[in-house]
C-alpha atoms as a PDB file:
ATOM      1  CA  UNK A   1      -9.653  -9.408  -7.144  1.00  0.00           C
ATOM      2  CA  UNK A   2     -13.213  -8.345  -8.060  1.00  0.00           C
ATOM      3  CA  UNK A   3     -14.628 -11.426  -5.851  1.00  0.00           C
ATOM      4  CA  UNK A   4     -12.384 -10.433  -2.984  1.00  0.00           C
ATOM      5  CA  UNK A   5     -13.866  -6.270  -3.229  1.00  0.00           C
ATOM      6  CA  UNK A   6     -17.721  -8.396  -3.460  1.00  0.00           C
ATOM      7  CA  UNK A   7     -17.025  -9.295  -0.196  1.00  0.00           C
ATOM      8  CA  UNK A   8     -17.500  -5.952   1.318  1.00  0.00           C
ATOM      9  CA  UNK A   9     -20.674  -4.645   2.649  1.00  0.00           C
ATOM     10  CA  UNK A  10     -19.101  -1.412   4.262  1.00  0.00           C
ATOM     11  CA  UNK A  11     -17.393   2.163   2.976  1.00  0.00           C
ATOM     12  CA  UNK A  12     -15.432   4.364   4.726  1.00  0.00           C
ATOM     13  CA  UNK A  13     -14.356   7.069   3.758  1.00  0.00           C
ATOM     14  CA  UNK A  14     -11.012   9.495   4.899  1.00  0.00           C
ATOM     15  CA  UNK A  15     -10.419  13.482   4.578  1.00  0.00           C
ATOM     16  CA  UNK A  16      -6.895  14.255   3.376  1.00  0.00           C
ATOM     17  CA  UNK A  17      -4.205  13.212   6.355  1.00  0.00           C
ATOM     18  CA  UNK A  18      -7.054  11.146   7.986  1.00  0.00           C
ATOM     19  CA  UNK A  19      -5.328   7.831   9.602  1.00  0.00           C
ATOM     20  CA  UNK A  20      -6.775   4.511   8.731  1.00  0.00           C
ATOM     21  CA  UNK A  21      -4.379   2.841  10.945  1.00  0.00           C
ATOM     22  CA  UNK A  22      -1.658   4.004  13.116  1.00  0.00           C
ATOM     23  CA  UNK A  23       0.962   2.089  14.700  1.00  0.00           C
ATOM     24  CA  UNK A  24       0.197  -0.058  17.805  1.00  0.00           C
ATOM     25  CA  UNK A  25      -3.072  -1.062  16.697  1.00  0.00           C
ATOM     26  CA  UNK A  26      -4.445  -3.958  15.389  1.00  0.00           C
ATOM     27  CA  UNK A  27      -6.394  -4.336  12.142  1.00  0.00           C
ATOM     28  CA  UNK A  28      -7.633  -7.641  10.648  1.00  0.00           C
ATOM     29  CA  UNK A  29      -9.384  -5.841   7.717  1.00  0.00           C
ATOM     30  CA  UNK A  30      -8.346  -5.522   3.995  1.00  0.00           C
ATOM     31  CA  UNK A  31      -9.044  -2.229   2.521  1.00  0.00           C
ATOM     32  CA  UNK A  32      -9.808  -1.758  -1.480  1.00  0.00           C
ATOM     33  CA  UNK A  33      -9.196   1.984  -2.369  1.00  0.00           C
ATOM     34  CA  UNK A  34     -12.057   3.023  -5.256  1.00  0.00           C
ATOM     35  CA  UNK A  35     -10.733   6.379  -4.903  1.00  0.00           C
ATOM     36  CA  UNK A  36      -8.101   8.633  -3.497  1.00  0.00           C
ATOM     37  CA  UNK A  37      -4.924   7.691  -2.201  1.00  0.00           C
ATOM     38  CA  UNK A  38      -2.797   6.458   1.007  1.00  0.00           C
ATOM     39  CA  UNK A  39       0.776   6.280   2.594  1.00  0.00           C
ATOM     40  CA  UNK A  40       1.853   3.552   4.548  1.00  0.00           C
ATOM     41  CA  UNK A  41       4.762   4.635   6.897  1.00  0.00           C
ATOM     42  CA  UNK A  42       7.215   3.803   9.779  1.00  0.00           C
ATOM     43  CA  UNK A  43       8.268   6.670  11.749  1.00  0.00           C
ATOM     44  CA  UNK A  44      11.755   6.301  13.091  1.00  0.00           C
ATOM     45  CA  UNK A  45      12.844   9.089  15.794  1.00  0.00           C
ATOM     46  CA  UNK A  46      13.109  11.994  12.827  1.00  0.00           C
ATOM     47  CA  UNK A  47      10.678  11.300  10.135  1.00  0.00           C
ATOM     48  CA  UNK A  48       8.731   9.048   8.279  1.00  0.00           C
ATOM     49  CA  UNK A  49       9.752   6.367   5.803  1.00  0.00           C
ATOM     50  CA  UNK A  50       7.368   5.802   3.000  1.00  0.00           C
ATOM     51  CA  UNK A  51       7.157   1.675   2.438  1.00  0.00           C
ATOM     52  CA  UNK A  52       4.228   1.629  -0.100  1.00  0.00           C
ATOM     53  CA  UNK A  53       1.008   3.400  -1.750  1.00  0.00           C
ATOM     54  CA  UNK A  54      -2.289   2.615  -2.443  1.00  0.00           C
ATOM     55  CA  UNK A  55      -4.475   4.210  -5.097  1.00  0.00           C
ATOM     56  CA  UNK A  56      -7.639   3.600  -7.159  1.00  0.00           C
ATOM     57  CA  UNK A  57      -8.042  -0.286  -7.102  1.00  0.00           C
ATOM     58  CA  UNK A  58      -5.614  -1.255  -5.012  1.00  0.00           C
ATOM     59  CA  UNK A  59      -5.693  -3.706  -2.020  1.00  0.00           C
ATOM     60  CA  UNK A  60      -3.921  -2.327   1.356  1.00  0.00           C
ATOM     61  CA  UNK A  61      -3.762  -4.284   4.482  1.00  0.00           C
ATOM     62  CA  UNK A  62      -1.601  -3.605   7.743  1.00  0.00           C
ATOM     63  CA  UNK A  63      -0.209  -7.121   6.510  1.00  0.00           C
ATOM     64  CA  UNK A  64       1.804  -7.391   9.597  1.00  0.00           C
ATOM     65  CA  UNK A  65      -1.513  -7.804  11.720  1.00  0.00           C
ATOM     66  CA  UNK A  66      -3.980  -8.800   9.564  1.00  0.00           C
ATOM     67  CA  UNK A  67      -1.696 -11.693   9.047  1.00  0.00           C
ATOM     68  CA  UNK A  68      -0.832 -12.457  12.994  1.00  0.00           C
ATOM     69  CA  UNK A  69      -3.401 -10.649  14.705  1.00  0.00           C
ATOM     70  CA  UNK A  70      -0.825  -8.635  16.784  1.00  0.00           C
ATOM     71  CA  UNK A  71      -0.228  -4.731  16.889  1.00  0.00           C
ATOM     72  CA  UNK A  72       0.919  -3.085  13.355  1.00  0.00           C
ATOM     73  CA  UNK A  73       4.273  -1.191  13.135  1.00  0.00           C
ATOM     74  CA  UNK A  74       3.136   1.067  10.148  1.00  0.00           C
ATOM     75  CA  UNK A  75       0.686   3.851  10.123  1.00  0.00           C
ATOM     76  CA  UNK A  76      -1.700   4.180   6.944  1.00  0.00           C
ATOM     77  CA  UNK A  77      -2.864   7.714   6.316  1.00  0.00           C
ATOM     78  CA  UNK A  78      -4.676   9.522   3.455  1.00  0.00           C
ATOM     79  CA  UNK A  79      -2.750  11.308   1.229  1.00  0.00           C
ATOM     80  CA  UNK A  80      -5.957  12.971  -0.137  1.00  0.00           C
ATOM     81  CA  UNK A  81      -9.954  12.391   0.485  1.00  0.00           C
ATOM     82  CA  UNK A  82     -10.011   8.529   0.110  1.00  0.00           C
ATOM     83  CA  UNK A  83     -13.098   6.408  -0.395  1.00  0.00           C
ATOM     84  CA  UNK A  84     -12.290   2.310   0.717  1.00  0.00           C
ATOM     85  CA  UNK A  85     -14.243  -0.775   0.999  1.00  0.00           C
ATOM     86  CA  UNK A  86     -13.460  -2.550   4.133  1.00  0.00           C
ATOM     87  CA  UNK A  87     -13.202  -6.572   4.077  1.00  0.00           C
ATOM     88  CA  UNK A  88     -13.247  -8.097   7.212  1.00  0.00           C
ATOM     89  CA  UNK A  89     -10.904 -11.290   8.083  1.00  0.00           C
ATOM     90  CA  UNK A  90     -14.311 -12.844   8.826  1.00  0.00           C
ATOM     91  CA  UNK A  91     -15.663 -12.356   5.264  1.00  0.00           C
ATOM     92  CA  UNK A  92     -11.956 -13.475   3.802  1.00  0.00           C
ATOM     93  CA  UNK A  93     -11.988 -16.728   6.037  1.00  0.00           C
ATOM     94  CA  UNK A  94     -15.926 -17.845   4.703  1.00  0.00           C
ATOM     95  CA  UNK A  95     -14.786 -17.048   1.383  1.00  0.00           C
ATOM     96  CA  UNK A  96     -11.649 -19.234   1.318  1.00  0.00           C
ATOM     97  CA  UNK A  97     -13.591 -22.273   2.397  1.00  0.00           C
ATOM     98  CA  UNK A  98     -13.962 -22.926  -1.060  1.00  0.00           C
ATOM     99  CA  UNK A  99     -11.322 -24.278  -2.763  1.00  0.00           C
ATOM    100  CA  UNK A 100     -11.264 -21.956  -5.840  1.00  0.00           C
ATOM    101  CA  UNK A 101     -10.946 -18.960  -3.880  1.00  0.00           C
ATOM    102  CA  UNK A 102      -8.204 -20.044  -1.702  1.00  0.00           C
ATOM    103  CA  UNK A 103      -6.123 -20.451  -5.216  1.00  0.00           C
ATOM    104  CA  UNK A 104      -7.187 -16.599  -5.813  1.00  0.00           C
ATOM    105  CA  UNK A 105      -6.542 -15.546  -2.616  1.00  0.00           C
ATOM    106  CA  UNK A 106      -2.806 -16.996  -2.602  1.00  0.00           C
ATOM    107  CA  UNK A 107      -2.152 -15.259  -5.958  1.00  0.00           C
ATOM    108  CA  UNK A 108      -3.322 -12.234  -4.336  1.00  0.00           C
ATOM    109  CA  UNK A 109      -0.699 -12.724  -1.471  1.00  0.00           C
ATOM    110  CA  UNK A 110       1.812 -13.709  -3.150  1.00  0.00           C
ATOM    111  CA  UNK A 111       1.934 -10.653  -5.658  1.00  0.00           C
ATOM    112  CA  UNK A 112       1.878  -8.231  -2.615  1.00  0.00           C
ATOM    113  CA  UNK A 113       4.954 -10.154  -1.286  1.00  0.00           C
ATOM    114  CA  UNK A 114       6.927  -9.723  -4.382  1.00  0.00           C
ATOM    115  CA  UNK A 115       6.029  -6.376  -5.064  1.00  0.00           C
ATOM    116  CA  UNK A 116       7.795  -6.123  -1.514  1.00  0.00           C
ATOM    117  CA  UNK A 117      10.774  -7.907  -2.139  1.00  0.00           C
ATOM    118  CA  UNK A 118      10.908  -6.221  -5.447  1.00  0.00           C
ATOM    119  CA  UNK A 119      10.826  -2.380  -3.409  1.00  0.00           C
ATOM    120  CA  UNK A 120      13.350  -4.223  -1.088  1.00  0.00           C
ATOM    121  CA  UNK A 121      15.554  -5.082  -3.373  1.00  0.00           C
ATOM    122  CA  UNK A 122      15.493  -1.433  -5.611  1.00  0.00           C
ATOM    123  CA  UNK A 123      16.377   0.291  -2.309  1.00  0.00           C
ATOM    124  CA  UNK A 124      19.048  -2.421  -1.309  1.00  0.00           C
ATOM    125  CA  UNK A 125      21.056  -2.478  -4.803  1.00  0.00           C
ATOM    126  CA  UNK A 126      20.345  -0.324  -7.043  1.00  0.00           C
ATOM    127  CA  UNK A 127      20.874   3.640  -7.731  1.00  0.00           C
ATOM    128  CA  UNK A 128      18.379   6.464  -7.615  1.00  0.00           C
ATOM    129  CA  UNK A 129      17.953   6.474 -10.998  1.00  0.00           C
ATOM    130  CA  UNK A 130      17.670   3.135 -11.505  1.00  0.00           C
ATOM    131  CA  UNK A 131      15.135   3.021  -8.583  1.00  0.00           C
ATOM    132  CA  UNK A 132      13.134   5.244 -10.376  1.00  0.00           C
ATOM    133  CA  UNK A 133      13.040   3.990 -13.734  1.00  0.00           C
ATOM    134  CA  UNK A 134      11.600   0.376 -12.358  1.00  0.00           C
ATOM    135  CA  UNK A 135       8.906   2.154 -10.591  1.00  0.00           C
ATOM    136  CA  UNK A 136       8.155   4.128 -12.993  1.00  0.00           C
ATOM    137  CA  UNK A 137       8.029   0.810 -15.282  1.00  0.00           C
ATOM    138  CA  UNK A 138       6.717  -1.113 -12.437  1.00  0.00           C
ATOM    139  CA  UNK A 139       3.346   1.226 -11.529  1.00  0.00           C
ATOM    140  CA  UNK A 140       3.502   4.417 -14.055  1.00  0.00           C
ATOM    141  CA  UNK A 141      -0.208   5.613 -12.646  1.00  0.00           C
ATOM    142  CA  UNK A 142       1.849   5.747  -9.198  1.00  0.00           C
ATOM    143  CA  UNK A 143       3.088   9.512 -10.706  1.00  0.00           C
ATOM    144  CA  UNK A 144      -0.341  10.611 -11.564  1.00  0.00           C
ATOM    145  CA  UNK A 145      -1.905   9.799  -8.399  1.00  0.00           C
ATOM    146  CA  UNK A 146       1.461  11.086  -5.375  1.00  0.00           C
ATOM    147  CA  UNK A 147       2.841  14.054  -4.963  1.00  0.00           C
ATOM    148  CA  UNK A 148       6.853  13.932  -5.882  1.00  0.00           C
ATOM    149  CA  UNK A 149       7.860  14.478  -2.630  1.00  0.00           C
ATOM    150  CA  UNK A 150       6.281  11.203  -1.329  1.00  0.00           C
ATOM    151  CA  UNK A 151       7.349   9.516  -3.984  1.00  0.00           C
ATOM    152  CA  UNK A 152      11.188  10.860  -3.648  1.00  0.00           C
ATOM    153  CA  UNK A 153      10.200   9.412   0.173  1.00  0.00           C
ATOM    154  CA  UNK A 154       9.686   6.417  -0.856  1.00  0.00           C
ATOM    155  CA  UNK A 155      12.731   6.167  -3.554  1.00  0.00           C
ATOM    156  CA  UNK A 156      14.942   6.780  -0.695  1.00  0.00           C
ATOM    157  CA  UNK A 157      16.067  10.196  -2.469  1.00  0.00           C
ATOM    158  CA  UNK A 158      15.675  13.964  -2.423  1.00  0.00           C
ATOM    159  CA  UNK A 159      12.851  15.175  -3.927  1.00  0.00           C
ATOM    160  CA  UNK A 160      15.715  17.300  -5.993  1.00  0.00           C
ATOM    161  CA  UNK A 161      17.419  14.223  -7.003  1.00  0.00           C
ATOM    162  CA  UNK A 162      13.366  13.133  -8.401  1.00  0.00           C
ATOM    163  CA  UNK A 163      13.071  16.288 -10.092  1.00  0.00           C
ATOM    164  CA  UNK A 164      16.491  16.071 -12.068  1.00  0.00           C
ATOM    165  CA  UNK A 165      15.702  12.313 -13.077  1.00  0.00           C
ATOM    166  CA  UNK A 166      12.135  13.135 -14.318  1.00  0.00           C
ATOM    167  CA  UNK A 167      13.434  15.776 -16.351  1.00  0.00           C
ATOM    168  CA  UNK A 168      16.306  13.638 -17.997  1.00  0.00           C
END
């Protein structure tokens, strides 16, 4: 991952509840967080629904558009002061011209579509508690670095139901 973050010649960085990205728009950058923290939401008619995080060296991307160049259905927005490197889809594309970094680059890819199939999956199948016992497994930094009531968000649960299953 360190060659992809190389790639960047630009920082940005976001105030708590900044936006990144908000839905409708189109983003063909990837974003490596050195520091801080984000949200990546829907919004369906009532509230938001918490799909994934991204902390301290972590790679986000508005997938959906970086990927087909069309307008993004999430929103990304700091969850505290965030500093990011921006790749462009430019600097991606001369990178993978080389044959070694196209292997890299798929790995890359491929682990942020499993992660999502894994989250898919939790929510699909499985119980609160056993929700958050693979996260917690899965990324254990992930309760240092979110408040529990984004996480509970994100579990699909009350932030109540969090509390009693981090206490048992």
């Amino acid at each position: 991952m360190k060659e992809i973050v190389e790639l960047s010649d630009k920082t940005i960085i976001l105030e708590r509840n900044d936006f990144l990205k908000v839905k409708g728009s189109i983003d063909s950058n990837v974003y490596y967080v050195e520091s801080g923290s984000l949200k990546v939401f829907v919004l369906d008619e009532y509230e938001e629904q918490i799909i994934r995080f991204g902390y301290k060296e972590n790679l986000l991307a508005s997938l959906d558009s970086f990927l087909t160049g069309r307008p993004s259905a999430f929103y990304i927005q700091a969850i505290k002061k965030t500093t990011l490197r921006v790749i462009t889809k430019q600097q991606i594309e001369k990178f993978l011209q080389k044959e070694s970094n196209r292997v890299l680059w798929t790995r890359i890819l491929e682990s942020l579509i499993l992660q999502q199939l894994e989250r898919e999956i939790d929510i699909l199948t499985n119980s609160p508690k056993e929700r958050y016992q693979r996260v917690l497994k899965r990324s254990p930094q992930l309760f240092q670095e979110i408040p529990n009531r984004l996480i509970a968000n994100y579990l699909r649960m009350s932030a109540e139901t969090l509390s009693r299953l981090k206490k048992s």
